[in-house]
Protein backbone atom coordinates (compact mmCIF):
# COMPACT_ATOMS: atom_id res chain seq x y z
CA UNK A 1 8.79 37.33 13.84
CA UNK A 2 11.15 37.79 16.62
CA UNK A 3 14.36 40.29 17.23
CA UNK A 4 16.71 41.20 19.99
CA UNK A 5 17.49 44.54 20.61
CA UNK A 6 20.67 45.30 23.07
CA UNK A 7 21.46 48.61 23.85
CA UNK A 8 24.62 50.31 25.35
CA UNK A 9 24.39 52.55 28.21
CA UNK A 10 26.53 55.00 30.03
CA UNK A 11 26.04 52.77 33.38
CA UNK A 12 24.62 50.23 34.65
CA UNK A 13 22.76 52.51 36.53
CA UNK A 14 20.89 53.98 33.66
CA UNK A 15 20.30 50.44 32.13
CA UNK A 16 18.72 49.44 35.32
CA UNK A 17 16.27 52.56 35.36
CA UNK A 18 15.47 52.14 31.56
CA UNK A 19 14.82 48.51 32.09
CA UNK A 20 12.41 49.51 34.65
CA UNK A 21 11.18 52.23 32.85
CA UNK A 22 9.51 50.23 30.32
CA UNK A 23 8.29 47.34 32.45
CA UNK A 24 4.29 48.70 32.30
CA UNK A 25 4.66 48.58 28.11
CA UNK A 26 5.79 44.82 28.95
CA UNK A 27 2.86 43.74 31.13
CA UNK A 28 0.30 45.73 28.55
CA UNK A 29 1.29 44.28 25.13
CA UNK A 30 -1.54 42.15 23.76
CA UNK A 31 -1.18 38.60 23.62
CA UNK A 32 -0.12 38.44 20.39
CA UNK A 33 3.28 40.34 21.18
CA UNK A 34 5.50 38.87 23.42
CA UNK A 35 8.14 41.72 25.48
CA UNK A 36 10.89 40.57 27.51
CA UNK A 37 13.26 43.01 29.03
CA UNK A 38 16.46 42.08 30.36
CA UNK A 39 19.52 43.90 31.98
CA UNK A 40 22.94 42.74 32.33
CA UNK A 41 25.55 45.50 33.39
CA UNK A 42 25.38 48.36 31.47
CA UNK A 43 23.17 46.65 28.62
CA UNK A 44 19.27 46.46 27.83
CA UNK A 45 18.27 43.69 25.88
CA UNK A 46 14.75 43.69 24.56
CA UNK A 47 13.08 40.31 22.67
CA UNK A 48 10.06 41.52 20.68
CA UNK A 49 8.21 38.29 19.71
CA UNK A 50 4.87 38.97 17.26
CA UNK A 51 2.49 36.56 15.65
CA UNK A 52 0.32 39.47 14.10
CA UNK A 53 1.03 41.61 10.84
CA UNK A 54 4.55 42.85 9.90
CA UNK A 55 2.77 46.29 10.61
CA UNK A 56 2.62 45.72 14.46
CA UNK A 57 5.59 44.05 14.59
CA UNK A 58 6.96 47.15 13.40
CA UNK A 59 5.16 49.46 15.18
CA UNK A 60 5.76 47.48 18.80
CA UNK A 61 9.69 47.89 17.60
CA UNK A 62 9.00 51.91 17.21
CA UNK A 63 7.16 52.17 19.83
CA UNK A 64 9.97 50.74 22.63
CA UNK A 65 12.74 52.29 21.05
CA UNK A 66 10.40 56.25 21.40
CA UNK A 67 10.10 54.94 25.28
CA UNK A 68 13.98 53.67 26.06
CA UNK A 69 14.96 57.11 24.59
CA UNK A 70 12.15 59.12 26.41
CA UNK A 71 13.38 58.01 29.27
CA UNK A 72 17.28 58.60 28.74
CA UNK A 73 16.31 61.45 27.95
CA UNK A 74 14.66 61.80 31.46
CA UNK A 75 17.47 60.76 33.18
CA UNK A 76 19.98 63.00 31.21
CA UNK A 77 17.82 65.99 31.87
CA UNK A 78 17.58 64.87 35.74
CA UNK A 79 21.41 64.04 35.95
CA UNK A 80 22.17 67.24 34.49
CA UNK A 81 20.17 69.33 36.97
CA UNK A 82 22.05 67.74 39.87
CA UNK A 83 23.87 69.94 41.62
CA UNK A 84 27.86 69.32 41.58
């Protein structure tokens, strides 16, 4: 099972932070799930490859989508504390 998931950002900024953001979840997935994260301007584009159960396949999908918005969520809360 494989999909591509591109996602939209404000900036290209905030897709470059995001990108890196999730890196370690990359690096970490077992070898039967395959994560490759790439950036092009203000996009994120995730390939999820699995060879296990439709369950993890799932689950892997869940589980990146709870980080990338974790760490907008970060960023937004950081940007917004900026002073003007």
């Amino acid at each position: 099972m494989k999909v591509t998931i591109n996602i939209r950002h404000q900036s290209a900024k905030i897709s470059k932070s995001i990108a890196k953001s999730i890196e370690p979840d990359n690096l970490l997935a077992p070898s039967t799930v395959r994560i490759k994260t790439k950036r092009w301007r203000n996009v994120t584009a995730t390939s999820i490859t699995c060879s296990r159960s439709l369950e993890t396949f799932i689950a892997t999908i869940d589980d990146l989508l709870l980080c990338m918005d974790a760490a907008r969520k970060t960023l937004e809360a950081i940007k917004d504390e900026e002073p003007a």
